[in-house]
Every structure is written in C-alpha cells, then in structure tokens.
C-alpha atoms as a PDB file:
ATOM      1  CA  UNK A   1      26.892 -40.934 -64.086  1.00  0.00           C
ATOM      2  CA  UNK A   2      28.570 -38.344 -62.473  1.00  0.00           C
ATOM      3  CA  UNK A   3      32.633 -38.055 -62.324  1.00  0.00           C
ATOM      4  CA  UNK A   4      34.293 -35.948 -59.822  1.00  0.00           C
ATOM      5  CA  UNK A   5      38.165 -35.433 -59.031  1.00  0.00           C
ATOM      6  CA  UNK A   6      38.678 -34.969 -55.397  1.00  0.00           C
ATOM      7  CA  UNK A   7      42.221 -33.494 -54.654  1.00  0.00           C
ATOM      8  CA  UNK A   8      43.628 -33.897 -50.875  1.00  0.00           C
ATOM      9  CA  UNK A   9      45.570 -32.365 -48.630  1.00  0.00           C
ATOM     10  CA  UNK A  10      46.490 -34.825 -46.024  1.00  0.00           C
ATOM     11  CA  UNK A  11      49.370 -34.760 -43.257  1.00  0.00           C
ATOM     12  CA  UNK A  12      52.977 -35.852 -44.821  1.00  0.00           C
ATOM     13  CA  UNK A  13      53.051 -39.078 -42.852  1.00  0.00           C
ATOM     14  CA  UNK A  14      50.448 -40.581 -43.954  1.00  0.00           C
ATOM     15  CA  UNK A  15      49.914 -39.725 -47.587  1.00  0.00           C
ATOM     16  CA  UNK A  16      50.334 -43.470 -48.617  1.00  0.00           C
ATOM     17  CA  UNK A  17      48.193 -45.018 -45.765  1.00  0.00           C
ATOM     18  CA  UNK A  18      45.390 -42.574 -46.759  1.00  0.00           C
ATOM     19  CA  UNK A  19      45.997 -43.291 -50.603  1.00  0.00           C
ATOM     20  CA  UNK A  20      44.790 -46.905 -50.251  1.00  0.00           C
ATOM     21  CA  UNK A  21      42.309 -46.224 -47.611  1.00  0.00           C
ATOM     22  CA  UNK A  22      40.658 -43.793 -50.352  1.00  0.00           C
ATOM     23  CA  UNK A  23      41.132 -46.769 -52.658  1.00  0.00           C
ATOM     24  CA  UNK A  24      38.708 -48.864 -51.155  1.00  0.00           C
ATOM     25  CA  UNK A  25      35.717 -46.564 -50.462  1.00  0.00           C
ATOM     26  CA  UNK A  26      33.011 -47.355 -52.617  1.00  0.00           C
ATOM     27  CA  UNK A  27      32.879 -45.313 -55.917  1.00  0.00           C
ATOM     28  CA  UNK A  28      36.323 -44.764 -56.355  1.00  0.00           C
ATOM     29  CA  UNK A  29      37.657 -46.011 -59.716  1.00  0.00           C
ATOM     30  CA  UNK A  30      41.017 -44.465 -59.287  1.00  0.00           C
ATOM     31  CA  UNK A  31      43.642 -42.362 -56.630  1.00  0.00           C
ATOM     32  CA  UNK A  32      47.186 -40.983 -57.825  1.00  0.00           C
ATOM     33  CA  UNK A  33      49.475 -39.571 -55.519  1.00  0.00           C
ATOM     34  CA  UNK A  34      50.501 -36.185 -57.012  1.00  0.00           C
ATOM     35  CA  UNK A  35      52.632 -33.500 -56.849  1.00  0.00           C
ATOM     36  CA  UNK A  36      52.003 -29.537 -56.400  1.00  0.00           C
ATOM     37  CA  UNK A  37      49.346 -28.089 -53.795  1.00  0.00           C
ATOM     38  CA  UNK A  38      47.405 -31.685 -53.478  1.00  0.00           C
ATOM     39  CA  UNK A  39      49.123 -35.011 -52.149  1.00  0.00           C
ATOM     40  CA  UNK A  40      46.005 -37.247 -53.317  1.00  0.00           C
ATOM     41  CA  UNK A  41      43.896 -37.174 -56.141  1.00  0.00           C
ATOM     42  CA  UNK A  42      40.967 -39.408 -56.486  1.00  0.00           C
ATOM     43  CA  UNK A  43      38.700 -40.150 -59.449  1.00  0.00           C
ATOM     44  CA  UNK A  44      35.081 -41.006 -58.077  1.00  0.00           C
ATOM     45  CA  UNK A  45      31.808 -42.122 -60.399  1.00  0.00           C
ATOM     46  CA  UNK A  46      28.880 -41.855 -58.373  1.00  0.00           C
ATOM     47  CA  UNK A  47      25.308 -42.529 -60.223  1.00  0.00           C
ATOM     48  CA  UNK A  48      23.849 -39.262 -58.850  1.00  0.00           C
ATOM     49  CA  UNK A  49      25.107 -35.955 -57.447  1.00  0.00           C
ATOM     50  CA  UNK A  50      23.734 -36.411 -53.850  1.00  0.00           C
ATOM     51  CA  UNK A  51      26.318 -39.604 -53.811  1.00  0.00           C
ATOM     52  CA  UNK A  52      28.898 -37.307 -53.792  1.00  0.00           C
ATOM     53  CA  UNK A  53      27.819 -36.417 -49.820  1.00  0.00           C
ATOM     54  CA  UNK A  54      28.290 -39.820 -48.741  1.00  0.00           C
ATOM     55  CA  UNK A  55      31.748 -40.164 -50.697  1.00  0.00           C
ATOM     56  CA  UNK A  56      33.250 -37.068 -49.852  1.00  0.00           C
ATOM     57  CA  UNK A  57      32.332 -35.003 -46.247  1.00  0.00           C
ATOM     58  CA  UNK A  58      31.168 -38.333 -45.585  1.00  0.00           C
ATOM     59  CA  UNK A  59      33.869 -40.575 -46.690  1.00  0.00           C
ATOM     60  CA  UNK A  60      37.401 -39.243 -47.938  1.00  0.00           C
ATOM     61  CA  UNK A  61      37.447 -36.333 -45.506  1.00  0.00           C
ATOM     62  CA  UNK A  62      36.397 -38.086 -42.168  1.00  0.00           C
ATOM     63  CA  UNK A  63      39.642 -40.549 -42.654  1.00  0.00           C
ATOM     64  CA  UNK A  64      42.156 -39.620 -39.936  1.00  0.00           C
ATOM     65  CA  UNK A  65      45.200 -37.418 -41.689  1.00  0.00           C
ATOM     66  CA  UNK A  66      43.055 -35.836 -43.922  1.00  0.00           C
ATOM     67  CA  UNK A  67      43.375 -31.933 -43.777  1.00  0.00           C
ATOM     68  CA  UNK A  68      41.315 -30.601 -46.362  1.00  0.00           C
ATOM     69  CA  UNK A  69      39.548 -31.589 -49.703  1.00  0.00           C
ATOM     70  CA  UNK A  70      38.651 -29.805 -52.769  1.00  0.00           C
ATOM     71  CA  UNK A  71      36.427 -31.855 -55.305  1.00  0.00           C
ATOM     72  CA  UNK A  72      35.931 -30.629 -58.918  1.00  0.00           C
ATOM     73  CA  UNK A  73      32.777 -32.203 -61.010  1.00  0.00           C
ATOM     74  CA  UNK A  74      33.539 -33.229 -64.879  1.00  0.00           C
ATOM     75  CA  UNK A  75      31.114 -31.699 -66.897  1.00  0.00           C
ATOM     76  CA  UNK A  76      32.161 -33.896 -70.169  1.00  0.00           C
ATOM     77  CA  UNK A  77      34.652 -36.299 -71.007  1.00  0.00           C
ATOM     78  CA  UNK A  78      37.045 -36.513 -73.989  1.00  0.00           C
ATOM     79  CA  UNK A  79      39.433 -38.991 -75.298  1.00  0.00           C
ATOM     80  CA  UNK A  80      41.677 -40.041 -77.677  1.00  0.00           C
ATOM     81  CA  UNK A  81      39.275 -41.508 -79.872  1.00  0.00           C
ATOM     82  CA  UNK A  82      37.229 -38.091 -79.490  1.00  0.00           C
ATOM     83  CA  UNK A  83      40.180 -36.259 -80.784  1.00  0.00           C
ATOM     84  CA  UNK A  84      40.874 -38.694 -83.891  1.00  0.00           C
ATOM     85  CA  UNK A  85      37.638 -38.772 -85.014  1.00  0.00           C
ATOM     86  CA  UNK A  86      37.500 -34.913 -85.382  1.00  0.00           C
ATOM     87  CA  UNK A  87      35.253 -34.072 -82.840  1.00  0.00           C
ATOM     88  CA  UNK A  88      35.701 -30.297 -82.242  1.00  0.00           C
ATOM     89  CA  UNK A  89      36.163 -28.978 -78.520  1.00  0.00           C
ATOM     90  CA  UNK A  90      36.549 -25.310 -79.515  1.00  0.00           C
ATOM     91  CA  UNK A  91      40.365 -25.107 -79.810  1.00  0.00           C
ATOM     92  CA  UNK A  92      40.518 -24.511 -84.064  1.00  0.00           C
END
C-alpha cells in the first residue's frame, strides 16, 4: 500500500467546493483544509505507485479551481503505539 499526502493550491473561492470534491475520488481516505502555503491537503492509499497517475494529474488536479499540486509519498508510518512500545526512530 502506498500513502501519499497531496497538498493544493486551489483558487480562494472555491477551497471548500474542491475539499469535498477531493473527498469523493476514489482512494482518498482523508482531506483537511489547512493553513500556510497549501489550502487542501489530502491523504490518498493507492495499492500501487502507478495509481497515483490516475489519482493525482488525473484526478485532484484536473478539478476546476485547482492551481497547482505537490504530492509527497510516506516512506513509513509511525504511531502512538510505535512510540510506547519503544520502537526507536533515530531521535535518542
């Protein structure tokens, strides 16, 4: 499973209209509207890199508004439960 975070830049107007349109593409679990450089950030799990074509260039970024995207692939996920049980990412 691959997980990327796709952060968008869309026009002002239509930041909520595009967060729900994002919302119901296929292979997105989750979409915050954010503040900072990005207006939308959305959390997609795809079950193979290529997927990502379809999601993104071929998805997020051909809905009207949007202005530019930026997606960022997780290489490994950590959690709380991670952290409790010890596991070691590198910071001690």
């Amino acid at each position: 499973m691959v997980t990327a975070f796709v952060f968008i830049t869309c026009e002002p107007q239509r930041i909520s209209d595009i967060a729900q349109e994002v919302a119901e593409l296929p292979n997105v679990a989750e979409v915050y509207s954010v503040t900072g450089d990005y207006d939308i950030i959305a959390v997609l799990r795809v079950n193979a890199y290529e997927s990502l074509d379809e999601a993104v260039p071929g998805g997020i970024a051909r809905i009207p508004g949007v202005r530019h995207t930026t997606t960022v692939l997780a290489f490994r996920r950590y959690s709380r439960r991670d952290l409790e049980a010890g596991f070691d990412i590198g910071l001690s």
